[in-house]
Structures are given as structure tokens and as C-alpha cells.
C-alpha atoms as a PDB file:
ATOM      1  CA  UNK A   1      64.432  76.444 -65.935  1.00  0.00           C
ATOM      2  CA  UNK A   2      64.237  73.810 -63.185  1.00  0.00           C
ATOM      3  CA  UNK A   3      64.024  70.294 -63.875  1.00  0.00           C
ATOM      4  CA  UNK A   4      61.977  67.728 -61.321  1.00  0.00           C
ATOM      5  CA  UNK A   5      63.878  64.397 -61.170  1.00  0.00           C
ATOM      6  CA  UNK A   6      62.040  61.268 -59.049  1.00  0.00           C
ATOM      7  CA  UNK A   7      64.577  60.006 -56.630  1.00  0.00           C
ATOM      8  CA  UNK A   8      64.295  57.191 -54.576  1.00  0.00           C
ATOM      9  CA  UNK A   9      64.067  59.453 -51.524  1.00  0.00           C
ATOM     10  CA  UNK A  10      61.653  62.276 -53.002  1.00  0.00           C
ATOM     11  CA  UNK A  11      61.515  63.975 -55.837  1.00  0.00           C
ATOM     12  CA  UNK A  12      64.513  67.346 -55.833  1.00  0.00           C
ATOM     13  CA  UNK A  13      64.691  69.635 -58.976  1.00  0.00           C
ATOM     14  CA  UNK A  14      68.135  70.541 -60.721  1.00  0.00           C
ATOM     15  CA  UNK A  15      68.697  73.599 -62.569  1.00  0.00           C
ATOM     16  CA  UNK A  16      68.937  73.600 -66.484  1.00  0.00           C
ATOM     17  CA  UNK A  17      70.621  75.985 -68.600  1.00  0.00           C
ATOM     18  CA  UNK A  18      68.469  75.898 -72.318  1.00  0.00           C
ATOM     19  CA  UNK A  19      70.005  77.793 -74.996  1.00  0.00           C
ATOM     20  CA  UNK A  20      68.888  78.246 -78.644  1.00  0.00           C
ATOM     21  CA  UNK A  21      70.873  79.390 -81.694  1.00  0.00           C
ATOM     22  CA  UNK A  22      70.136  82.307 -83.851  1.00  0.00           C
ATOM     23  CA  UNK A  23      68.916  80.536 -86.338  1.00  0.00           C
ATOM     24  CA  UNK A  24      66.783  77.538 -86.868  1.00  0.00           C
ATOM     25  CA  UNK A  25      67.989  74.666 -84.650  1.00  0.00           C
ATOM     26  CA  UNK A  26      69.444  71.679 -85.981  1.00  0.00           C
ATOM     27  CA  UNK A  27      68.670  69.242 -82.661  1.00  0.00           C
ATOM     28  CA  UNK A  28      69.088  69.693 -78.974  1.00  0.00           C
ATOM     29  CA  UNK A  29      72.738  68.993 -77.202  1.00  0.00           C
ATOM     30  CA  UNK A  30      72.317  67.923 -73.462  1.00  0.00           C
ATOM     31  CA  UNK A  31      75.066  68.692 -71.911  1.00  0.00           C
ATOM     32  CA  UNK A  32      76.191  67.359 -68.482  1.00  0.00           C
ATOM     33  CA  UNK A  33      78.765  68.324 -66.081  1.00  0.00           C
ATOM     34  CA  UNK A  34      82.292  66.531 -64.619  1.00  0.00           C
ATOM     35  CA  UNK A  35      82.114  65.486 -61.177  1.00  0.00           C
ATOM     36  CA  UNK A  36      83.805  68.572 -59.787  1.00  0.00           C
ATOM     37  CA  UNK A  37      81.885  71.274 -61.662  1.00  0.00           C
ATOM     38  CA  UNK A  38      78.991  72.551 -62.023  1.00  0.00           C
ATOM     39  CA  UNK A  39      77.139  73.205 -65.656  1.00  0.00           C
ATOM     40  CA  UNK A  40      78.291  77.002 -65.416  1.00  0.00           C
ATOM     41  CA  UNK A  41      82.292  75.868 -65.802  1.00  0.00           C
ATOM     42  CA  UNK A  42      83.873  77.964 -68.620  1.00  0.00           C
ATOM     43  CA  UNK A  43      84.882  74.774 -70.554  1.00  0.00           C
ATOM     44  CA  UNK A  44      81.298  73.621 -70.800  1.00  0.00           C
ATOM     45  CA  UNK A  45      79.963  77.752 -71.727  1.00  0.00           C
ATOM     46  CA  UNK A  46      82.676  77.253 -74.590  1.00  0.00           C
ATOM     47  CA  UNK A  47      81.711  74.159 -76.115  1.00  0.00           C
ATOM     48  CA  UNK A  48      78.245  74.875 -75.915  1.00  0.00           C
ATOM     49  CA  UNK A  49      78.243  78.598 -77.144  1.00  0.00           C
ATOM     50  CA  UNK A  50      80.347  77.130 -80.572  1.00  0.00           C
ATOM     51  CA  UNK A  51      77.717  74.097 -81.132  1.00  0.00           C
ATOM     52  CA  UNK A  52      74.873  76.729 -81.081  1.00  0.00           C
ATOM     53  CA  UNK A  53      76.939  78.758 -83.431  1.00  0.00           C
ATOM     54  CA  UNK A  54      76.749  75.653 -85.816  1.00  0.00           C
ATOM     55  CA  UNK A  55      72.758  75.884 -84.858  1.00  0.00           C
ATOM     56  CA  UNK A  56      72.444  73.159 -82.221  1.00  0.00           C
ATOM     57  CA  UNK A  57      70.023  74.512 -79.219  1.00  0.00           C
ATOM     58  CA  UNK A  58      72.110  73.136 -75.792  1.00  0.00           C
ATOM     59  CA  UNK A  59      70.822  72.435 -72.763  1.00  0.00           C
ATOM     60  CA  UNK A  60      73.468  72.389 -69.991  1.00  0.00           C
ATOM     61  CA  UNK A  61      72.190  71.173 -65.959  1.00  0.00           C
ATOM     62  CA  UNK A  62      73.580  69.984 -62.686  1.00  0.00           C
ATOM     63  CA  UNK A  63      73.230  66.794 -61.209  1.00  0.00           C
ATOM     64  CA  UNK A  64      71.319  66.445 -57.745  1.00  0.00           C
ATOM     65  CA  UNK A  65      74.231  66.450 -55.790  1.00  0.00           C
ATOM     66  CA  UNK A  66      75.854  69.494 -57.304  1.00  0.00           C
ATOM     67  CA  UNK A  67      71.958  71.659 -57.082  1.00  0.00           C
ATOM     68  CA  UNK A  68      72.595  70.272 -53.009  1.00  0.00           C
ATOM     69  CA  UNK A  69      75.923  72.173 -52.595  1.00  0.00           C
ATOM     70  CA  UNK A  70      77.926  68.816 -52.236  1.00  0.00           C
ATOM     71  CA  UNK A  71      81.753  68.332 -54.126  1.00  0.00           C
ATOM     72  CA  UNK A  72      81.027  64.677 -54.565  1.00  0.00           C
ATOM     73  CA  UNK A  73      78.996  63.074 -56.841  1.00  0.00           C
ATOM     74  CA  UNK A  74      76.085  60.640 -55.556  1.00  0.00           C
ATOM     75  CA  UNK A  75      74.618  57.369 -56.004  1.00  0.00           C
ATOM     76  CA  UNK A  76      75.283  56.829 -60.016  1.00  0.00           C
ATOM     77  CA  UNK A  77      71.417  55.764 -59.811  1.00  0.00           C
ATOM     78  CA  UNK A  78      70.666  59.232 -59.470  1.00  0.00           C
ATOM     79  CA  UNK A  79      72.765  60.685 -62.187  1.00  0.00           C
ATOM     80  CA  UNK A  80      71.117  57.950 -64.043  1.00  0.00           C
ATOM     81  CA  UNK A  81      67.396  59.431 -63.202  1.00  0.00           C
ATOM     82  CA  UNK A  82      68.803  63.107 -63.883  1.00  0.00           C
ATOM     83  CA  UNK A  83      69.729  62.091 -67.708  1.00  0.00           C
ATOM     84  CA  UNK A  84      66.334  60.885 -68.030  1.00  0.00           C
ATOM     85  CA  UNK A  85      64.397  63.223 -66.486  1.00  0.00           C
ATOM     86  CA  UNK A  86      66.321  66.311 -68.838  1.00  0.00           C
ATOM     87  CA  UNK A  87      65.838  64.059 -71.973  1.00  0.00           C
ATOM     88  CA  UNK A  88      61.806  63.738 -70.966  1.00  0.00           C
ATOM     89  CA  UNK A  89      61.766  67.045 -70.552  1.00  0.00           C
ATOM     90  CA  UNK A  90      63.289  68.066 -74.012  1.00  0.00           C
ATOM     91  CA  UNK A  91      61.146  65.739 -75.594  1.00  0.00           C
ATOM     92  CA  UNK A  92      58.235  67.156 -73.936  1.00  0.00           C
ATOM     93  CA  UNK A  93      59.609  70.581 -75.379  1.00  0.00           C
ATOM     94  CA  UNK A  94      61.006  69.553 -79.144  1.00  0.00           C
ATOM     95  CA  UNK A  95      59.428  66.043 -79.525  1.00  0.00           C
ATOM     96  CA  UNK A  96      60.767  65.772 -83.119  1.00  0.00           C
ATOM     97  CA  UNK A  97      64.322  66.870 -82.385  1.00  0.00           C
ATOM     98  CA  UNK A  98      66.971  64.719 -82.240  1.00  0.00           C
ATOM     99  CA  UNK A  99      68.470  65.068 -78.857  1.00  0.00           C
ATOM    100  CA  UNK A 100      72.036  64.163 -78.323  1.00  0.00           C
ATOM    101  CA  UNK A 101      73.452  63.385 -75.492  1.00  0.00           C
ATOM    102  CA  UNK A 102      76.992  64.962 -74.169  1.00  0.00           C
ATOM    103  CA  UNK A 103      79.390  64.891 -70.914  1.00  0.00           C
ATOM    104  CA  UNK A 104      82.271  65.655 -69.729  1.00  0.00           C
ATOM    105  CA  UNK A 105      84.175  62.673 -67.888  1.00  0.00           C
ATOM    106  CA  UNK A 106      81.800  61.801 -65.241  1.00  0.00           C
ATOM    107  CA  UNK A 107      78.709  63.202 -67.308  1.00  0.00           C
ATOM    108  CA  UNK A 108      79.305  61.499 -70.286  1.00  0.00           C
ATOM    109  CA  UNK A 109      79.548  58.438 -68.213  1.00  0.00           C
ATOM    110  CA  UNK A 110      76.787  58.588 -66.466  1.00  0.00           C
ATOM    111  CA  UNK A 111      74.443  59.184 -69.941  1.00  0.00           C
ATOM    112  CA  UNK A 112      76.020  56.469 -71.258  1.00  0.00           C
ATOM    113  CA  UNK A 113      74.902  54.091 -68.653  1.00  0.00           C
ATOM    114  CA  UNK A 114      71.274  55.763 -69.105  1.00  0.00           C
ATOM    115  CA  UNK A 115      71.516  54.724 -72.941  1.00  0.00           C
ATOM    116  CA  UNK A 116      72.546  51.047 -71.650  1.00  0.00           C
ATOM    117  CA  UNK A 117      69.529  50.801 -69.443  1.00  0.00           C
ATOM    118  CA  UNK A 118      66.886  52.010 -72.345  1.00  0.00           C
ATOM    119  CA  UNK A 119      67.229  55.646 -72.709  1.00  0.00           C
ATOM    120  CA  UNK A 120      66.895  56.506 -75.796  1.00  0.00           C
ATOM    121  CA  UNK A 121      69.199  59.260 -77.975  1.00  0.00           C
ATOM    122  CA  UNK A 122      70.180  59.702 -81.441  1.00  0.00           C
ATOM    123  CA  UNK A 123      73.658  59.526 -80.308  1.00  0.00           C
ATOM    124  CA  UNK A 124      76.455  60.143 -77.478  1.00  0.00           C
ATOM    125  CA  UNK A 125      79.819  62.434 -76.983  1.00  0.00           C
ATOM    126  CA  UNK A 126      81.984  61.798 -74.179  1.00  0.00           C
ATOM    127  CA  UNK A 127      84.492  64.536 -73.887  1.00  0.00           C
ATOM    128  CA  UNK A 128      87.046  62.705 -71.907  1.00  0.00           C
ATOM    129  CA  UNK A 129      85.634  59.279 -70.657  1.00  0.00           C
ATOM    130  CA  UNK A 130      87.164  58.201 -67.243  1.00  0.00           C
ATOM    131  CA  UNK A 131      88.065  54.639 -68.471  1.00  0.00           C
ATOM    132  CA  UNK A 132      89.319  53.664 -65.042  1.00  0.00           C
ATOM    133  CA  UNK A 133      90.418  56.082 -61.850  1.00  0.00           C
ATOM    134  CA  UNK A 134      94.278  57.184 -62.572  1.00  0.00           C
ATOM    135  CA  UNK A 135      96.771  54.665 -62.332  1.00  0.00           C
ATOM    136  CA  UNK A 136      94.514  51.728 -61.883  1.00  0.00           C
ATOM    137  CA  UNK A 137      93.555  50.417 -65.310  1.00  0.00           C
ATOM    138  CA  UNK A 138      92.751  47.246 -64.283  1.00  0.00           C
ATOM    139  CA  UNK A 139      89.337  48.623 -62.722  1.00  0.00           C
ATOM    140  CA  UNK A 140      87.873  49.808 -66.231  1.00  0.00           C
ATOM    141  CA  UNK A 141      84.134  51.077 -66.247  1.00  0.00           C
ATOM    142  CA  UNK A 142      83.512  49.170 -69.504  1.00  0.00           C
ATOM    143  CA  UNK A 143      81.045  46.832 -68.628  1.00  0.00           C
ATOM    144  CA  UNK A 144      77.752  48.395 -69.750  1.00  0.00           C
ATOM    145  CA  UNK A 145      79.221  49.898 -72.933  1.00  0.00           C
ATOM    146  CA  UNK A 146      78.375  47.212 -75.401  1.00  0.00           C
ATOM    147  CA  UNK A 147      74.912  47.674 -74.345  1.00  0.00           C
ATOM    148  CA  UNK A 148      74.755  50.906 -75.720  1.00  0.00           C
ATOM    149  CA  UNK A 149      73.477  50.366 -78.967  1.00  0.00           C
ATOM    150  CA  UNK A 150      73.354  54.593 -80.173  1.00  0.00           C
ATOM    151  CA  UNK A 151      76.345  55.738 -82.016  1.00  0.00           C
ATOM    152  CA  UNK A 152      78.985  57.072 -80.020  1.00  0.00           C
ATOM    153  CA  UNK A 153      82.146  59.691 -79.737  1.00  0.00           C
ATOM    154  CA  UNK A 154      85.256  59.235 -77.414  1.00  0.00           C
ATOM    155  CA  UNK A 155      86.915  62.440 -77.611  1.00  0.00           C
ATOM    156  CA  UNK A 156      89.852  61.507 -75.686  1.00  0.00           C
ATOM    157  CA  UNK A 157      93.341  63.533 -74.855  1.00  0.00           C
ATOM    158  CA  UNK A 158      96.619  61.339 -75.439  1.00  0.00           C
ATOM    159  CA  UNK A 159      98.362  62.577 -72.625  1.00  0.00           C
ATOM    160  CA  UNK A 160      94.526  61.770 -70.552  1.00  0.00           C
ATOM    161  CA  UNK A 161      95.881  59.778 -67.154  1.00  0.00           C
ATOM    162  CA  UNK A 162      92.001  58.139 -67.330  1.00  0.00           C
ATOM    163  CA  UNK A 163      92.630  56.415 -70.421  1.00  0.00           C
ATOM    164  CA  UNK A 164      96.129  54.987 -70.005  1.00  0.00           C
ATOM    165  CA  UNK A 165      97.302  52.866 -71.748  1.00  0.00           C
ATOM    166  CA  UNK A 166      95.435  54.192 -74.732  1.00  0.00           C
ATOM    167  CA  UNK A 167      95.042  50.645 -76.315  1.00  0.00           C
ATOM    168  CA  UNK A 168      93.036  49.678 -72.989  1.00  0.00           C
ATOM    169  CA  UNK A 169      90.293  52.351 -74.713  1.00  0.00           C
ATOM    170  CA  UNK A 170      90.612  51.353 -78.269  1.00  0.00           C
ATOM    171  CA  UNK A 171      90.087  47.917 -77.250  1.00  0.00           C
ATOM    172  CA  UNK A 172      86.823  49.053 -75.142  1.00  0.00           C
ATOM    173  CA  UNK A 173      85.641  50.956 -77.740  1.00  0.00           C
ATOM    174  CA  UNK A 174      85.860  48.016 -80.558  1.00  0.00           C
ATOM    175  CA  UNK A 175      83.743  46.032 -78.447  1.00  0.00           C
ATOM    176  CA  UNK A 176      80.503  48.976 -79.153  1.00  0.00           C
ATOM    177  CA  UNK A 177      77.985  48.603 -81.993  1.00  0.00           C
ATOM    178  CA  UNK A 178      79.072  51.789 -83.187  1.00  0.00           C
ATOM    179  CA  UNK A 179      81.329  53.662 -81.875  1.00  0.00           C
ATOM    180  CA  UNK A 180      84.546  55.940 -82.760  1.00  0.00           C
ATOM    181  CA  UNK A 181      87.793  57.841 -80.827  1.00  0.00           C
ATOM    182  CA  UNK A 182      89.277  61.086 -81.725  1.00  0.00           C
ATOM    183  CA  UNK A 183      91.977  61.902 -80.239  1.00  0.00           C
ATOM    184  CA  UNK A 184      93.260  64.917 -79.303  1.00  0.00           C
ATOM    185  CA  UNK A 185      97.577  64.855 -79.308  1.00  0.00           C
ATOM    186  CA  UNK A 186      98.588  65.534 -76.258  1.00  0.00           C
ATOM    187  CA  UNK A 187      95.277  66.965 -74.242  1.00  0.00           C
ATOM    188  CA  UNK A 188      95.585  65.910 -70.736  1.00  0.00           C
ATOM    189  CA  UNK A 189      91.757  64.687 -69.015  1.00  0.00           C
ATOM    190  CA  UNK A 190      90.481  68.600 -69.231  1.00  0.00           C
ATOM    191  CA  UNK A 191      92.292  68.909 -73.058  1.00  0.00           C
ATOM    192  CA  UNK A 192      94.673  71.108 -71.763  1.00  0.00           C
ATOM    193  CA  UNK A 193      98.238  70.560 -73.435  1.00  0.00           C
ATOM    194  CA  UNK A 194     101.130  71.125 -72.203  1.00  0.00           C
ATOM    195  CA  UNK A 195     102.904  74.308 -73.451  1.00  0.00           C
ATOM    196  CA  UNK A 196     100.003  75.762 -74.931  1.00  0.00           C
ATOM    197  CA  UNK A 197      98.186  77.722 -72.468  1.00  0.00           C
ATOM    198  CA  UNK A 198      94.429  78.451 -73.422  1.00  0.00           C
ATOM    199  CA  UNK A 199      91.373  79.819 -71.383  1.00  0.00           C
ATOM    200  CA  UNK A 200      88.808  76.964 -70.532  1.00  0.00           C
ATOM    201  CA  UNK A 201      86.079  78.322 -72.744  1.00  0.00           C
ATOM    202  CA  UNK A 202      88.259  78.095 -75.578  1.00  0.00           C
ATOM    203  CA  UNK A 203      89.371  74.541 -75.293  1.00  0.00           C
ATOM    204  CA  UNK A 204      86.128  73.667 -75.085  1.00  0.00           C
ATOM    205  CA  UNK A 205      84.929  75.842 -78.161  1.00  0.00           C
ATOM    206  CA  UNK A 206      88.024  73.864 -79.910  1.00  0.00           C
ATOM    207  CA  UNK A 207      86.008  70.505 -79.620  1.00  0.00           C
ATOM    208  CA  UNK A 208      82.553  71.253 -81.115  1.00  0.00           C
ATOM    209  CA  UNK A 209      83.980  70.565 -84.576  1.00  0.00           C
ATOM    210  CA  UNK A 210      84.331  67.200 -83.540  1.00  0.00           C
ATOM    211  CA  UNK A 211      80.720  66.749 -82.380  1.00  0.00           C
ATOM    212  CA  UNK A 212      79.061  68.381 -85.272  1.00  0.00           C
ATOM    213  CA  UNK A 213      81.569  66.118 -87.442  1.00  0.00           C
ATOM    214  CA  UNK A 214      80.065  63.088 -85.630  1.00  0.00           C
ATOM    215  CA  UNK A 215      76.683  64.439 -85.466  1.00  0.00           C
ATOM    216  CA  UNK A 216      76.604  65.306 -89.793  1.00  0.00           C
ATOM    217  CA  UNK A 217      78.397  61.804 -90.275  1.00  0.00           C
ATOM    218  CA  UNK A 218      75.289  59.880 -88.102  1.00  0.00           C
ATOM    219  CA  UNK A 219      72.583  62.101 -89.766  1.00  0.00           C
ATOM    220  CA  UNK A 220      73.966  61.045 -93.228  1.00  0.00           C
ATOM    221  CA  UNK A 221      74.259  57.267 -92.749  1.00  0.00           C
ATOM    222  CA  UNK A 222      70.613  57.311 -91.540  1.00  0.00           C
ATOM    223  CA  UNK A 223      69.534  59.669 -94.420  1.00  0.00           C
ATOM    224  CA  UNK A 224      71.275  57.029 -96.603  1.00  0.00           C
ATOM    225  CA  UNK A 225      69.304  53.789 -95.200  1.00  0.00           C
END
């Protein structure tokens, strides 16, 4: 399935992988790639083949620049436009599911500026947020993330060079309406941990737990209001 996506300089189309569970579905998990893979990496096929075990349909796509054959991610405008264009489209599909939105690192970022410019989700994972470029905490990419007014999940490795000094996050994270960390002891920026050798797909399997944690804990509080 092929997804059209209005850029500035003409409209390109990015490929979208949608995938239902066996069951009834629950909601719809977007699911967007890091900046140097593509939606077919093993870690993101783990994570998303456990959430549709727990009976979550995910939709995994590329970005523009990744669809183009390019390593390096574009203008963040455009990932911008991409997350909106896959969540239209999903509503267009399931418009009474709730649709969560879900990256890794440069993914999750780039949704959660979407959310802070009016795109609207029942909630947001970030599996492994790039706080600030290794080694250079004092250029954080906070700025936008009070804005975001949907509940929100940092799943975050301690050993994660993005997110050190781990107060630095904490601290950014307090400052959201609501928002929450879990950490995972010593995962490095992919979750990998040192001395424990695992296959991609299954560290990312590991973490859907977490999400559907979240995702139950959200769905009560707003059953509950």
C-alpha cells in the first residue's frame, strides 16, 4: 500500500506496511522508522509482529527520503507531512480507531513534532528519543515537547549515548502534560545491552509490553473520566 504525501515540491508516495492481528483489533500502531533504516529493519518486524499478537493492527512506512534511495533524512518538514499523511490515511480506513503513534529515535521524533503542530493521536511511544546528538547535551531537541498535549512514552536505554545525562531527559520529560520514562537498564540507543547478545527482532518484540502497558493505562484513565 502506497501512501501520497503533499510536499512542498510535488506530491511523492511512500510505501506502507499495514498489518492486522488475528483477531479483532484493538487500535492501529503507526510505526515509523530511525533515520538509518528503513520500515523493513528486523527491530521494527519484532516489535510490531508482538503488538499485533496483543491485537493491535500496525502500520509500519518509510519516510520520503528513504522511498528516494537516500541514507539521510530530509527537511524535518517533510517527515512532518509523512506522519500526517499515514494518520489521514488510517483514519480514512478505521475512522473510529484509536491510532497511536510510534518511532524509533528519529521517527518518534519527528511524530512528536506532528502532535505539537495539531496532529492529532490518542497517544505517542518513542522507542529511544534522540534528546540531543551524542556528546552534545547542551543542544537538546526539547523545545516543542510541552506542546504536545497527547500522553506520551519515553522508552529509553540507560546506557543510550542520546540521552546522557539521564536527568537532562527526566527533566524534559516533567515539563509534558502527560508524559512517562521507562527505562530499560543498560540498553544502549538500539536496546542492545552489553553482554547479552539478542537478534534485532527480538529486542524489539521485548518492548511491546511496554506500549500495550501504556496504551491499557491511557484507555483506562479515559474510561474512568
Amino acid at each position: 500500500m502506497a501512501v501520497e504525501v503533499p510536499l512542498p515540491a510535488g506530491s511523492v508516495t511512500v510505501s506502507t506496511a499495514w498489518e492486522e492481528p488475528d483477531g479483532e483489533s484493538r487500535g492501529v500502531v503507526a510505526i515509523a522508522h530511525g533515520a538509518g533504516a528503513g520500515m523493513d529493519h528486523p527491530f521494527l518486524l519484532g516489535f510490531a509482529g508482538a503488538l499485533r499478537a496483543e491485537g493491535f493492527t500496525t502500520v509500519r512506512f518509510n519516510f520520503p527520503y528513504v522511498e528516494a534511495g537516500r541514507r539521510m533524512p530530509g527537511p524535518a518538514a517533510h517527515a512532518v507531512l509523512t506522519w500526517r499523511a499515514v494518520v489521514a490515511m488510517i483514519r480514512s480506513e478505521r475512522p473510529e480507531a484509536a491510532i497511536w503513534a510510534c518511532g524509533k529515535s528519529y521517527g518518534g521524533r519527528m511524530a512528536s513534532m506532528a502532535v505539537a503542530d495539531g496532529l492529532d493521536v490518542n497517544g505517542l511511544v518513542y522507542l529511544g528519543y534522540p534528546l540531543h546528538p551524542p556528546g552534545k547535551p547542551e543542544k537538546p531537541r526539547v523545545e516543542h515537547l510541552p506542546a504536545v498535549r497527547a500522553p506520551q512514552l519515553f522508552v529509553e536505554g540507560t546506557n543510550d549515548p542520546f540521552v546522557q545525562p539521564l536527568a537532562q531527559l527526566e527533566e524534559a520529560v516533567a515539563s509534558c502534560p502527560d508524559a512517562r520514562i521507562a527505562w530499560i537498564d543498560g540498553g544502549g540507543h538500539s536496546f542492545e545491552v552489553k553482554g547479552a547478545k539478542r537478534p534485532a527482532d527480538v529486542i524489539g518484540a521485548e518492548l511491546a509490553p511496554l506500549v500495550v502497558a501504556f496504551i491499557d493505562e491511557v484507555e483506562r484513565r479515559h474510561a474512568q473520566r
